[in-house]
N, C-alpha and C. Protein backbone atom coordinates (compact mmCIF):
# COMPACT_ATOMS: atom_id res chain seq x y z
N UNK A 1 178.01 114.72 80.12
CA UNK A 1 177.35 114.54 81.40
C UNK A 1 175.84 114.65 81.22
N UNK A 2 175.16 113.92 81.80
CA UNK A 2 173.68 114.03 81.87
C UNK A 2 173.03 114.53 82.81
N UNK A 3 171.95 115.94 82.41
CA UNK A 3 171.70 116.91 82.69
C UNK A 3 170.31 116.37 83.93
N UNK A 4 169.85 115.05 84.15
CA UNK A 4 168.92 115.17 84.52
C UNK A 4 169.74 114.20 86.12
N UNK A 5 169.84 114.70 87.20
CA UNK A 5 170.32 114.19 88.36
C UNK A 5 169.85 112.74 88.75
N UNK A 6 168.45 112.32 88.75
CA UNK A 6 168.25 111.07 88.90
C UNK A 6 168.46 110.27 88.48
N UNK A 7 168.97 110.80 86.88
CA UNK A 7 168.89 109.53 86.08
C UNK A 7 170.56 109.02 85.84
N UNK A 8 171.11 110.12 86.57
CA UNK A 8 172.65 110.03 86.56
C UNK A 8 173.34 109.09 87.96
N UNK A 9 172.55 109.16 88.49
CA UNK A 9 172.44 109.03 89.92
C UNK A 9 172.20 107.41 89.73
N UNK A 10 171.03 106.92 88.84
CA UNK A 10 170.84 105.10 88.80
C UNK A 10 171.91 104.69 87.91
N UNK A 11 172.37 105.71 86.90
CA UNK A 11 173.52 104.93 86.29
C UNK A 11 174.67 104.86 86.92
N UNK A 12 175.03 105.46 87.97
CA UNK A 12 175.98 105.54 88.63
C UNK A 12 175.88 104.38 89.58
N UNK A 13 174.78 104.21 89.94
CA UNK A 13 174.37 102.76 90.89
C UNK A 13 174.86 101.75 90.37
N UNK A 14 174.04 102.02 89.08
CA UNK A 14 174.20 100.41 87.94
C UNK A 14 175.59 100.24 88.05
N UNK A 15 176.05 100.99 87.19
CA UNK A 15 177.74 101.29 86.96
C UNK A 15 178.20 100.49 88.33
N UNK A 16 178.24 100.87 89.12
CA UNK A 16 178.78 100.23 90.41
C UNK A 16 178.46 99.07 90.43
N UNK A 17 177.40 98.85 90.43
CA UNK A 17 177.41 97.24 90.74
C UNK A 17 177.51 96.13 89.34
N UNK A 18 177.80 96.86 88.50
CA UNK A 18 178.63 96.38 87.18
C UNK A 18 180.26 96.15 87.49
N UNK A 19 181.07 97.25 88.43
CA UNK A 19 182.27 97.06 88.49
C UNK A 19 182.27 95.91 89.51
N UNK A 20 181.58 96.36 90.26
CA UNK A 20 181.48 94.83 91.50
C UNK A 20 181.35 93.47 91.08
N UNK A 21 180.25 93.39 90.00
CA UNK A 21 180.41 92.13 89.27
C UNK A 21 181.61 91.87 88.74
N UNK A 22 182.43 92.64 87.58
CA UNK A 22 183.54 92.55 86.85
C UNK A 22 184.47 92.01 88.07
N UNK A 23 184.71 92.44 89.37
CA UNK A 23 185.85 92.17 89.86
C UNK A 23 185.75 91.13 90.63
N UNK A 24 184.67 90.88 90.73
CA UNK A 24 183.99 88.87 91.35
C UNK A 24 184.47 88.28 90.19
N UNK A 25 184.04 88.66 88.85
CA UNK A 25 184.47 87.24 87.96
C UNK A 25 186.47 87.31 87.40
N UNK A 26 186.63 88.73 87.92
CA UNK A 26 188.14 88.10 87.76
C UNK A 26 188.63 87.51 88.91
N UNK A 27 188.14 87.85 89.91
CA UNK A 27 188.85 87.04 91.02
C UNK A 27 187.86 85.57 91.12
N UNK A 28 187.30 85.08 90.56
CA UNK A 28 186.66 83.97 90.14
C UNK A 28 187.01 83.02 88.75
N UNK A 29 188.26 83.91 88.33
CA UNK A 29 188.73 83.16 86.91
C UNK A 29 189.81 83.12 87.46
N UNK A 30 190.98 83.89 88.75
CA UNK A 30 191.80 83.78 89.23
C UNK A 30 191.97 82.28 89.77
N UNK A 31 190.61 82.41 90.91
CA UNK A 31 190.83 80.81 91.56
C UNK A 31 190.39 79.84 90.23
N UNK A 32 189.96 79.57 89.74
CA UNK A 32 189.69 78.72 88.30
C UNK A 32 190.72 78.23 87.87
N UNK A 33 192.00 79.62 87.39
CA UNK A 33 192.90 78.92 87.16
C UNK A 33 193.92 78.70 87.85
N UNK A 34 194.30 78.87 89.27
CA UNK A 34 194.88 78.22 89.66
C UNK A 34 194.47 77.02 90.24
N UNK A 35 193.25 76.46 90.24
CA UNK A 35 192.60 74.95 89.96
C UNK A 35 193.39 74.32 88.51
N UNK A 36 193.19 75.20 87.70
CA UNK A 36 193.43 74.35 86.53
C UNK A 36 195.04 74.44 86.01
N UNK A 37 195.44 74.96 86.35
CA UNK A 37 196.98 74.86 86.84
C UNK A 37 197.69 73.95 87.89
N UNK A 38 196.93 73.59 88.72
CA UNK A 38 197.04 72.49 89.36
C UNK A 38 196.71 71.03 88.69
N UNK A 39 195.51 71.02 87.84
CA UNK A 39 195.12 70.04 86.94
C UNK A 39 196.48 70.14 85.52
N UNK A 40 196.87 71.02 84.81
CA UNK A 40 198.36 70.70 84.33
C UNK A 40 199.38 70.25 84.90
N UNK A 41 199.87 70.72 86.28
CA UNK A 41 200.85 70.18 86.74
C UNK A 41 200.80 68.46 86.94
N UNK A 42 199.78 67.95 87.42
CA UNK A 42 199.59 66.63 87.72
C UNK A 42 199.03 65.87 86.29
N UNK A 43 198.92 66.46 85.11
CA UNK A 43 198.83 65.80 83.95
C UNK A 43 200.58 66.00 83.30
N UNK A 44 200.90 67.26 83.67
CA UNK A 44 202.49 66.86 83.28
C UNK A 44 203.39 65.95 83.85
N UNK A 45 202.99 65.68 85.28
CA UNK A 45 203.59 64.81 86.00
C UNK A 45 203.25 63.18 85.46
N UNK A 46 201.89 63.17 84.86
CA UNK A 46 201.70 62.04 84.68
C UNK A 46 201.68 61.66 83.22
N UNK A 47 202.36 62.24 82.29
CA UNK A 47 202.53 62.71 81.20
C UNK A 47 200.89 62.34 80.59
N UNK A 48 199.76 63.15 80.90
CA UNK A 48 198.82 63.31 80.14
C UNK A 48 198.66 64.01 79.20
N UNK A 49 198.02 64.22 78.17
CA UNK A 49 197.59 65.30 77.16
C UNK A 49 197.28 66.48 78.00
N UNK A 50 197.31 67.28 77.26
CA UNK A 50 197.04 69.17 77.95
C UNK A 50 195.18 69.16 77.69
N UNK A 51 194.50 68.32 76.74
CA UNK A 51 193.33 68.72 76.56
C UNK A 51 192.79 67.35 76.72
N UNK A 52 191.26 67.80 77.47
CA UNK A 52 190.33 66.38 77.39
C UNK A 52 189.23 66.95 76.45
N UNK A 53 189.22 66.33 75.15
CA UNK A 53 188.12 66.61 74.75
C UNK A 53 186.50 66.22 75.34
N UNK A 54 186.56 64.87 75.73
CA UNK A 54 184.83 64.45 76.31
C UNK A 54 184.84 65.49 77.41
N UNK A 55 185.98 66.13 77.73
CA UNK A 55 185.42 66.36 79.41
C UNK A 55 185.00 67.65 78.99
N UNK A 56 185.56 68.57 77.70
CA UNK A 56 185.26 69.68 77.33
C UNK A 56 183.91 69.63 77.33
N UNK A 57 183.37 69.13 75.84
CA UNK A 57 181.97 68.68 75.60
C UNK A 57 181.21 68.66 76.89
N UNK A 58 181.67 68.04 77.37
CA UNK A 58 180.46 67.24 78.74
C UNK A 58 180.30 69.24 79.61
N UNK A 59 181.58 69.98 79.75
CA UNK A 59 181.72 70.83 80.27
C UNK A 59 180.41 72.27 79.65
N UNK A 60 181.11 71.75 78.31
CA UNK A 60 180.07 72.81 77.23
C UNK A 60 178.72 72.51 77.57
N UNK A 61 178.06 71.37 76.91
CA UNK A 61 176.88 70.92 77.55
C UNK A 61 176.63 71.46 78.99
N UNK A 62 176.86 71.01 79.76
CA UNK A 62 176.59 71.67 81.50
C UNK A 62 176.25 73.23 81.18
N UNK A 63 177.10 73.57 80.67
CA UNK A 63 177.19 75.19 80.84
C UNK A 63 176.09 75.99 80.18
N UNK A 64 176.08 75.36 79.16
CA UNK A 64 174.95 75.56 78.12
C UNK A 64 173.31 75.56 78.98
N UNK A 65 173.27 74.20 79.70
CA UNK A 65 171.94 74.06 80.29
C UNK A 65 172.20 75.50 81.84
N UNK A 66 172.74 75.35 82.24
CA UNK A 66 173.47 76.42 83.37
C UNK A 66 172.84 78.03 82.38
N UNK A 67 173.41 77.82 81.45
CA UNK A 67 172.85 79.31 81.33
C UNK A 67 171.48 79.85 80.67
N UNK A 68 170.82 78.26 80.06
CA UNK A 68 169.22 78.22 79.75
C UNK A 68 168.85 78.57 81.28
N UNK A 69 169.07 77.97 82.28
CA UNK A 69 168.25 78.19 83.45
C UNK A 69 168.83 79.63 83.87
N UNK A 70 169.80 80.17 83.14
CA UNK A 70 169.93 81.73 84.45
C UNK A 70 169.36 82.44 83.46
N UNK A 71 168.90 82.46 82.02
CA UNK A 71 168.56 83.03 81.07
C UNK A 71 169.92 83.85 80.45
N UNK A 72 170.82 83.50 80.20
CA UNK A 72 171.88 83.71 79.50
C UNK A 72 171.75 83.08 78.34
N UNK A 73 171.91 83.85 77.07
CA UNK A 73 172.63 83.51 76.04
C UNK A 73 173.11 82.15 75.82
N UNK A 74 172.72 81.26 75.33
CA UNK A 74 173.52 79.47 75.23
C UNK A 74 175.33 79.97 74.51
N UNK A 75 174.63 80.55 73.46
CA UNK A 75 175.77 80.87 72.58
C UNK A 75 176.72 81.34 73.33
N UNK A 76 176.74 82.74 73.71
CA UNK A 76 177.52 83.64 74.39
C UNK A 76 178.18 82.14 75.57
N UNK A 77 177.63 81.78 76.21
CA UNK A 77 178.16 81.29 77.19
C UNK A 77 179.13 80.33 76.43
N UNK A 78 178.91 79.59 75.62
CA UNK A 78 180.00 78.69 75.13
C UNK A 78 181.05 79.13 74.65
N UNK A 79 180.66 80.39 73.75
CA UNK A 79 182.04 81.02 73.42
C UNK A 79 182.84 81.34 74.56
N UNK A 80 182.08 81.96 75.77
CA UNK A 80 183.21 82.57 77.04
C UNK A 80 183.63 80.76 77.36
N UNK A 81 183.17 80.18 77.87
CA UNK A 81 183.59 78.84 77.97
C UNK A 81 184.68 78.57 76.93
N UNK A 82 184.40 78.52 75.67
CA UNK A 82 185.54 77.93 74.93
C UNK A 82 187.00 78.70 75.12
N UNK A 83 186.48 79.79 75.24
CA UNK A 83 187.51 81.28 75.39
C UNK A 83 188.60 80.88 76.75
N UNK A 84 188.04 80.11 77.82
CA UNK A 84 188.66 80.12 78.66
C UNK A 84 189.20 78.66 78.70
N UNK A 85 188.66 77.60 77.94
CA UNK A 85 189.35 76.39 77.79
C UNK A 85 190.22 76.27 76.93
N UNK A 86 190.37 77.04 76.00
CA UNK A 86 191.26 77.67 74.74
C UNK A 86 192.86 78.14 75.79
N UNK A 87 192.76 78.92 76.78
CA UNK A 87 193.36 79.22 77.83
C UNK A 87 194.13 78.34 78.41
N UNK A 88 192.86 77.34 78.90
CA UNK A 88 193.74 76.75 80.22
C UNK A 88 194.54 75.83 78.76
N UNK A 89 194.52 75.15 77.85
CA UNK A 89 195.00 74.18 77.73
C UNK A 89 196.57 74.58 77.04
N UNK A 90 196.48 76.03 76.20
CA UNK A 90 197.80 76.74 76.22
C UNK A 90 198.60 76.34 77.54
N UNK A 91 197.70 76.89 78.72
CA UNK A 91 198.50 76.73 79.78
C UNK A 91 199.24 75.36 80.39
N UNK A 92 198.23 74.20 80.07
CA UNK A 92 198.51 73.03 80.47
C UNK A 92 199.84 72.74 79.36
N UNK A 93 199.83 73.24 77.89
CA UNK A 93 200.89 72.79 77.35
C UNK A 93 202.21 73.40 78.09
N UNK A 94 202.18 74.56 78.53
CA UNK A 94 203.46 75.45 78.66
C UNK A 94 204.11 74.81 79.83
N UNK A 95 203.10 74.25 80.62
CA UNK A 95 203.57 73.77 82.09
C UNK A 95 204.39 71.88 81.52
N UNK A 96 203.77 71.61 80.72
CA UNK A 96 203.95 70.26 80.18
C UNK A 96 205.46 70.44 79.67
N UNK A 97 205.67 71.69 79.01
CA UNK A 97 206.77 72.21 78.14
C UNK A 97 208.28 72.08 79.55
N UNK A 98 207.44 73.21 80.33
CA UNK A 98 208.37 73.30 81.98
C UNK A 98 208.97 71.80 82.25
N UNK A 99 207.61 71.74 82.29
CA UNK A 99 208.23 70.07 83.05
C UNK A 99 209.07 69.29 82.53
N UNK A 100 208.79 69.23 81.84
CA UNK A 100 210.16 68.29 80.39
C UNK A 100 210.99 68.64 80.42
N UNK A 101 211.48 69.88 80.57
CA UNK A 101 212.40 70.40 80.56
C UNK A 101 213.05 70.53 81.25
N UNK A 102 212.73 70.22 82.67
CA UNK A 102 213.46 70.00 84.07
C UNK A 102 213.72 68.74 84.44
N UNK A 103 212.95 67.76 83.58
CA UNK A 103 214.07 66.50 83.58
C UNK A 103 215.06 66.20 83.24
């Protein structure tokens, strides 16, 4: 514990509005993917591939300039980006998998 009250007192602020952030971006990766769960279902329906590569790229790029302008990390951001397109497209296969399988 830290002995000096004020300074315990702003980390405790910070801290807070650190958890507040954390629980915006999961409930912001929540709706994401059930967007992109919706985008599998209608590529399984239409028997598409689970992955678009140009649209990735084009996605990466965007994000990349997106986080030059908020001053984020380029890097960092692509990895969380890839991290979560790495995701959905597992997901798009599994649903692709479902679907086949119920024909």
């Amino acid at each position: 514990m830290i002995q000096d009250a004020n300074l315990q007192q702003e980390l405790n602020e910070l801290r807070q509005s650190i958890d507040n952030i954390d629980a915006a971006l999961i409930y912001m990766l929540s709706e994401r993917f059930k967007c992109t769960g919706r985008v599998g279902k209608l590529k399984a329906e239409k028997n598409l591939p689970p992955s678009d590569p140009a649209r990735e790229a084009a996605q990466i790029s965007r994000l990349r300039r997106l986080a030059e302008a908020a001053g984020l990390d380029q890097v960092f951001a692509e990895k969380l980006l890839k991290f979560v397109i790495d995701e959905v497209i597992q997901n798009h296969i599994a649903i692709k998998s479902s679907f086949q399988n119920l024909q």
